[in-house]
C-alpha atoms as a PDB file:
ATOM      1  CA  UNK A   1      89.547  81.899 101.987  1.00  0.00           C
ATOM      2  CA  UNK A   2      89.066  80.855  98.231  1.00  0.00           C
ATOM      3  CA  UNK A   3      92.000  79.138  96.239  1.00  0.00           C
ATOM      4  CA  UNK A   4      92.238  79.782  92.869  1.00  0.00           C
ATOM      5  CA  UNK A   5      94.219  78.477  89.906  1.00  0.00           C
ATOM      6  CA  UNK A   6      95.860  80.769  87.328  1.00  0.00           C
ATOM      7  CA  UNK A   7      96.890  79.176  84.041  1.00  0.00           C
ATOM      8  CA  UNK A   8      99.217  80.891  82.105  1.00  0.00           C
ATOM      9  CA  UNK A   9      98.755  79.738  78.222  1.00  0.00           C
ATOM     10  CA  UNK A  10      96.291  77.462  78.633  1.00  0.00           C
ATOM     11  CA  UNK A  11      95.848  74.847  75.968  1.00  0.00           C
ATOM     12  CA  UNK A  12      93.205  73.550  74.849  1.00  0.00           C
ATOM     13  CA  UNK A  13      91.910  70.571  75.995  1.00  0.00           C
ATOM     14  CA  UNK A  14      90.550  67.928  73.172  1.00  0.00           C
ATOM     15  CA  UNK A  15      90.066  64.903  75.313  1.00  0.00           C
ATOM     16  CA  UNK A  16      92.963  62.413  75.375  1.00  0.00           C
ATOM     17  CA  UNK A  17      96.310  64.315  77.223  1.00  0.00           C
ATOM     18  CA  UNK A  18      99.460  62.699  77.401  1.00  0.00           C
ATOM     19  CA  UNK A  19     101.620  62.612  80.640  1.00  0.00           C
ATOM     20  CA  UNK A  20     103.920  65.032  78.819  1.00  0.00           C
ATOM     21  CA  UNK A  21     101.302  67.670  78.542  1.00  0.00           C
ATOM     22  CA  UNK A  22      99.886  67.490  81.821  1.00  0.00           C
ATOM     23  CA  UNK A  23     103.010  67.976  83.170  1.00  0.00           C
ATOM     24  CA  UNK A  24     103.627  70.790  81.731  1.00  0.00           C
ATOM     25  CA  UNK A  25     100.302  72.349  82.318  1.00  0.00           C
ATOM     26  CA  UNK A  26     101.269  71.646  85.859  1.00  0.00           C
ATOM     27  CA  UNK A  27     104.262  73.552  85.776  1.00  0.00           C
ATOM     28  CA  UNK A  28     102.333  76.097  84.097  1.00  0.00           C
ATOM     29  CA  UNK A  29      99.739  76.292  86.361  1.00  0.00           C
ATOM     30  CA  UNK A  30     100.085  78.248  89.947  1.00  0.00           C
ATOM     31  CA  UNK A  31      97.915  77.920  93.026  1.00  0.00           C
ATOM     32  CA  UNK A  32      97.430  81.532  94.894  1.00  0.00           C
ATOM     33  CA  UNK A  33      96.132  82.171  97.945  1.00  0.00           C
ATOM     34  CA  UNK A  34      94.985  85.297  99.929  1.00  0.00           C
ATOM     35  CA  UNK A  35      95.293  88.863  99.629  1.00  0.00           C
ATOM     36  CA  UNK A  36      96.443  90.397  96.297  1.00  0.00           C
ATOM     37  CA  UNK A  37      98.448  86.859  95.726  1.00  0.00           C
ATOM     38  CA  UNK A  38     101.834  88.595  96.007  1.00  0.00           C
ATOM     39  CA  UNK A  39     104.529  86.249  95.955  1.00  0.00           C
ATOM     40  CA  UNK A  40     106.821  85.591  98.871  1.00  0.00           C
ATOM     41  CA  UNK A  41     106.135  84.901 102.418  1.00  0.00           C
ATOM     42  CA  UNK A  42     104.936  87.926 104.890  1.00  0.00           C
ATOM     43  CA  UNK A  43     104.045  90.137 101.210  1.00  0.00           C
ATOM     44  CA  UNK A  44     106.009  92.885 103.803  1.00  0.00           C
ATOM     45  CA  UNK A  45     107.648  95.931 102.029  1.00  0.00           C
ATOM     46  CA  UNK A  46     111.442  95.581 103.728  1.00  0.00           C
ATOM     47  CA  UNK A  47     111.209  99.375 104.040  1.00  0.00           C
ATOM     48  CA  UNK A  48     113.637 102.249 106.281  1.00  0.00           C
ATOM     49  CA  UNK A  49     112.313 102.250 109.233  1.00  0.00           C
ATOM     50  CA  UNK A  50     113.302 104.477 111.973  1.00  0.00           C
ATOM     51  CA  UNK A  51     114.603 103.044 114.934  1.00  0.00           C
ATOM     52  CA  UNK A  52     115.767 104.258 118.518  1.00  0.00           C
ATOM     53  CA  UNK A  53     119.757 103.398 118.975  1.00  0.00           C
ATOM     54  CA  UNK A  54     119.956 101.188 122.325  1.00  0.00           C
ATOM     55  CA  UNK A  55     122.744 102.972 124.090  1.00  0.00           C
ATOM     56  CA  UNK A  56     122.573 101.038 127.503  1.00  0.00           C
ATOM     57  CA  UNK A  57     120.968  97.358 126.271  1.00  0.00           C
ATOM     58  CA  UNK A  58     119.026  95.784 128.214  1.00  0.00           C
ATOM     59  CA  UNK A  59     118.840  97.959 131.586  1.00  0.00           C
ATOM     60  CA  UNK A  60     116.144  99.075 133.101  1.00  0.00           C
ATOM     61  CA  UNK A  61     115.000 102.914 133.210  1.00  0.00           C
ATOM     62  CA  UNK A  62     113.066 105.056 130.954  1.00  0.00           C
ATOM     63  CA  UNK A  63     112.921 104.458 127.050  1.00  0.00           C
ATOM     64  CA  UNK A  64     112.834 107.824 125.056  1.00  0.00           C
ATOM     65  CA  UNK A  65     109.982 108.103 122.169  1.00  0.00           C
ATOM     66  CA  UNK A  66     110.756 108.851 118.685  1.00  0.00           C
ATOM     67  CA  UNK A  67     110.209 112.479 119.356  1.00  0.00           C
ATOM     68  CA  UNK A  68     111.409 113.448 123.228  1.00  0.00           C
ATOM     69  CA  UNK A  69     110.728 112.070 126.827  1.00  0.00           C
ATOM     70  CA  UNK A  70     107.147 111.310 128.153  1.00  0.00           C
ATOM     71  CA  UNK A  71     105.885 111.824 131.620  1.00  0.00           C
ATOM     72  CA  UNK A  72     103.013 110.076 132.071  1.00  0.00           C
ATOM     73  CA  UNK A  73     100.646 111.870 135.275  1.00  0.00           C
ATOM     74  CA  UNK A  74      97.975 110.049 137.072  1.00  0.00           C
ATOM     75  CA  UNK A  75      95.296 111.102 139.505  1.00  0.00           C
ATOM     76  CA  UNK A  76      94.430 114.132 137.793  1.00  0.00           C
ATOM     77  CA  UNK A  77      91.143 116.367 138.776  1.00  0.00           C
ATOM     78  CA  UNK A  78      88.829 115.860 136.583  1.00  0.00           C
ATOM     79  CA  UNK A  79      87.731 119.651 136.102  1.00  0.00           C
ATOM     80  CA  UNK A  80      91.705 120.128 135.575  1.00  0.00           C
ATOM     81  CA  UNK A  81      92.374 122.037 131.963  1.00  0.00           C
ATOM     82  CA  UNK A  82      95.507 121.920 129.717  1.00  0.00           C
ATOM     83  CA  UNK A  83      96.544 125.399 131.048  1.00  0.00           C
ATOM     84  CA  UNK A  84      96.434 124.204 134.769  1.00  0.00           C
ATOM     85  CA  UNK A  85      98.379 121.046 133.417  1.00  0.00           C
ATOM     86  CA  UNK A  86     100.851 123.390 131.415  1.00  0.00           C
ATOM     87  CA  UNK A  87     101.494 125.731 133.843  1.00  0.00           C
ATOM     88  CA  UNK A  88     102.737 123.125 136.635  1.00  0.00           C
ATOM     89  CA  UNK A  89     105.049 121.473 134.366  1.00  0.00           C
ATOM     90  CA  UNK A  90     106.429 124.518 132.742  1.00  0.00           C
ATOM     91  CA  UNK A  91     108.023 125.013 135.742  1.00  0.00           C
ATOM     92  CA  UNK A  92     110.856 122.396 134.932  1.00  0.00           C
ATOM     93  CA  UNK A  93     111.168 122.779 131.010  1.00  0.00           C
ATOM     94  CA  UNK A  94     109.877 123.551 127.595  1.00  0.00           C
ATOM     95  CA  UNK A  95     106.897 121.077 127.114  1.00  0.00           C
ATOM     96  CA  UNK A  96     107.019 119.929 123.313  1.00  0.00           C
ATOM     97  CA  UNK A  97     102.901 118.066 123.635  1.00  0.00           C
ATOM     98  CA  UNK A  98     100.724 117.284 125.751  1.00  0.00           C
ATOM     99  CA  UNK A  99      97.923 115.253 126.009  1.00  0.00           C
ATOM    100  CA  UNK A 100      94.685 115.029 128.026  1.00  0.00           C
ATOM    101  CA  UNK A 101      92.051 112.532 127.215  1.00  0.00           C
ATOM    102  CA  UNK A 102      88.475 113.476 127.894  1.00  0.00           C
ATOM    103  CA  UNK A 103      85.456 111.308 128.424  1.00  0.00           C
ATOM    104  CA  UNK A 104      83.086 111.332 125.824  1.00  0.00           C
ATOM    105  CA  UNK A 105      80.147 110.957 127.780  1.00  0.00           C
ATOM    106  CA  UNK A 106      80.879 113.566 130.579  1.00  0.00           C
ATOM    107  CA  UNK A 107      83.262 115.803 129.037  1.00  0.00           C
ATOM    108  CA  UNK A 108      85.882 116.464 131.825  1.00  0.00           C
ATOM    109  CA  UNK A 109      89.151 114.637 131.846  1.00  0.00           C
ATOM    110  CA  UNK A 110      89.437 110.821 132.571  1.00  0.00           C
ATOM    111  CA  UNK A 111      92.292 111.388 134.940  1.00  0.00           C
ATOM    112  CA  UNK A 112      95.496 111.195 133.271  1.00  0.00           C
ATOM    113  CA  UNK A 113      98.068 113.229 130.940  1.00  0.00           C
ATOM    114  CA  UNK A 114     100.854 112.915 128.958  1.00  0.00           C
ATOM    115  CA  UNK A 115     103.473 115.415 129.377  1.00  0.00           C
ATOM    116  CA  UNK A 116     106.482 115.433 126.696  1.00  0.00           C
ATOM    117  CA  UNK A 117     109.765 116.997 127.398  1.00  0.00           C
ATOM    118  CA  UNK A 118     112.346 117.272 124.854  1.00  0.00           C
ATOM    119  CA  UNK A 119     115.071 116.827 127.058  1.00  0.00           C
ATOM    120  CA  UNK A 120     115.748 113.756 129.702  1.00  0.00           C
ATOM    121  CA  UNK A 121     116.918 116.667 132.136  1.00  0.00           C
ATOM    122  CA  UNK A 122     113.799 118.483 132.129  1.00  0.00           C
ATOM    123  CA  UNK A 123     111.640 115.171 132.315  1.00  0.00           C
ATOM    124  CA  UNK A 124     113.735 114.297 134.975  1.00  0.00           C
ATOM    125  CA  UNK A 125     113.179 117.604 137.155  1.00  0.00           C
ATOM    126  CA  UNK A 126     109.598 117.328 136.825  1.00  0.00           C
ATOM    127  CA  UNK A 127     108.994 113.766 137.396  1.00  0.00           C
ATOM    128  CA  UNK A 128     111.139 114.427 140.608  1.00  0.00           C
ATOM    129  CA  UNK A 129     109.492 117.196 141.635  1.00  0.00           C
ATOM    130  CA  UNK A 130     106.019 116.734 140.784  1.00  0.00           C
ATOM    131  CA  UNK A 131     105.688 113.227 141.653  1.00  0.00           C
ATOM    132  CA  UNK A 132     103.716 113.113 144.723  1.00  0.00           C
ATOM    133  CA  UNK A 133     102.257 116.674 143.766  1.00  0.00           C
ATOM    134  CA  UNK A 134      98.790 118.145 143.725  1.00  0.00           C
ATOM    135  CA  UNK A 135      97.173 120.067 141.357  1.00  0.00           C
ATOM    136  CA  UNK A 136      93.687 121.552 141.797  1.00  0.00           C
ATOM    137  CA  UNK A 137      93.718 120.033 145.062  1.00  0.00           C
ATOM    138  CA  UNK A 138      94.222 116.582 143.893  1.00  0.00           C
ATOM    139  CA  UNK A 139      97.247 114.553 144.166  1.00  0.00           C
ATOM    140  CA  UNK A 140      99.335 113.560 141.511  1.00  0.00           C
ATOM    141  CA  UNK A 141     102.015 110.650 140.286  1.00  0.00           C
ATOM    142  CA  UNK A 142     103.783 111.252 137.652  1.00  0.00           C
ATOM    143  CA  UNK A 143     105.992 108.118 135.907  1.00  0.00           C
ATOM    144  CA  UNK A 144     107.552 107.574 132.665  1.00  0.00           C
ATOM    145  CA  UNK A 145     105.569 106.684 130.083  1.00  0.00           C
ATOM    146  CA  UNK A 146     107.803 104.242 128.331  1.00  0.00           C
ATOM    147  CA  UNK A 147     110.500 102.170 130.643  1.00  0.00           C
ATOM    148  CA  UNK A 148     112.568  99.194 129.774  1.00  0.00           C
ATOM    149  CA  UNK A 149     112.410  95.926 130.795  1.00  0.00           C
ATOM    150  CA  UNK A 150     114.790  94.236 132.955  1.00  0.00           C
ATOM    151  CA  UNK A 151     117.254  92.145 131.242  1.00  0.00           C
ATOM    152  CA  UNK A 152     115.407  88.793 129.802  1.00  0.00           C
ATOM    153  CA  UNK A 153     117.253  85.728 130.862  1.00  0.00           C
ATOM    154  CA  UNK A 154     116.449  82.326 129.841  1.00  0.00           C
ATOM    155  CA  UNK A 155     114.702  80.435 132.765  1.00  0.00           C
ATOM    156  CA  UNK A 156     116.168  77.061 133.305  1.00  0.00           C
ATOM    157  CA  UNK A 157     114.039  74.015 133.316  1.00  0.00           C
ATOM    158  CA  UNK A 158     114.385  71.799 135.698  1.00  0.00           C
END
């Protein structure tokens, strides 16, 4: 990465410079580094985020996205379209999104879905009930997509 040094109202130099001037030529000068040279540390706009309200901190179970509750299903049949996908889990609740992944080089699906409930209740049913499931023949797990962690505790050294 190049360094550069600005010089706000440079003088002129004519050969002989007392310790005076270069001083203040010093204090003048500035040294910049990387991108766009903004001043501060991280150059990070301190903006509103959003952020998801921890209501039980710490525990374990299933995090809710910004937007509703995530299943996430495994073990899916390849040949397996959104409809067959929508139709099992309508079952349980209004699905808000889903997504199924396809492999670029085949076409069919690479085996797993995301299923988004907007209510826990409803992600709850059909995690419940579907877990263990088939569709098209093929059986299925279904998990959340986002859990917390177990409590972190400091680990003593000893």
């Amino acid at each position: 990465m190049a360094d550069f040094l600005v010089v706000d109202n440079a003088e002129v130099f004519d050969g002989e410079m007392e310790e005076e001037t270069i001083n203040r030529l010093k204090d003048k000068a500035r040294r910049r580094k990387g991108r766009g040279f903004e001043d501060g540390q991280g150059g990070r706009d301190e903006g509103d985020y959003d952020r998801i309200e921890d209501s039980e901190a710490g525990e374990p179970g299933p995090q809710r996205s910004i937007e509703g509750w995530i299943l996430f299903v495994t073990g899916i049949h390849e040949e397996a379209q959104e409809d067959d996908i929508h139709d099992k889990f309508s079952e349980y609740g209004e699905i808000k999104n889903i997504h199924l992944n396809l492999d670029r080089r085949t076409g069919f699906l690479k085996g797993y879905a995301l299923v988004e409930y907007e209510t826990y209740k409803e992600a709850l049913n059909a995690k419940e009930e579907l877990n263990k499931g088939e569709i098209l023949g093929q059986s299925i797990a279904v998990d959340w997509a986002f859990v917390k962690g177990p409590r972190k505790t400091k680990k003593s050294k000893k």
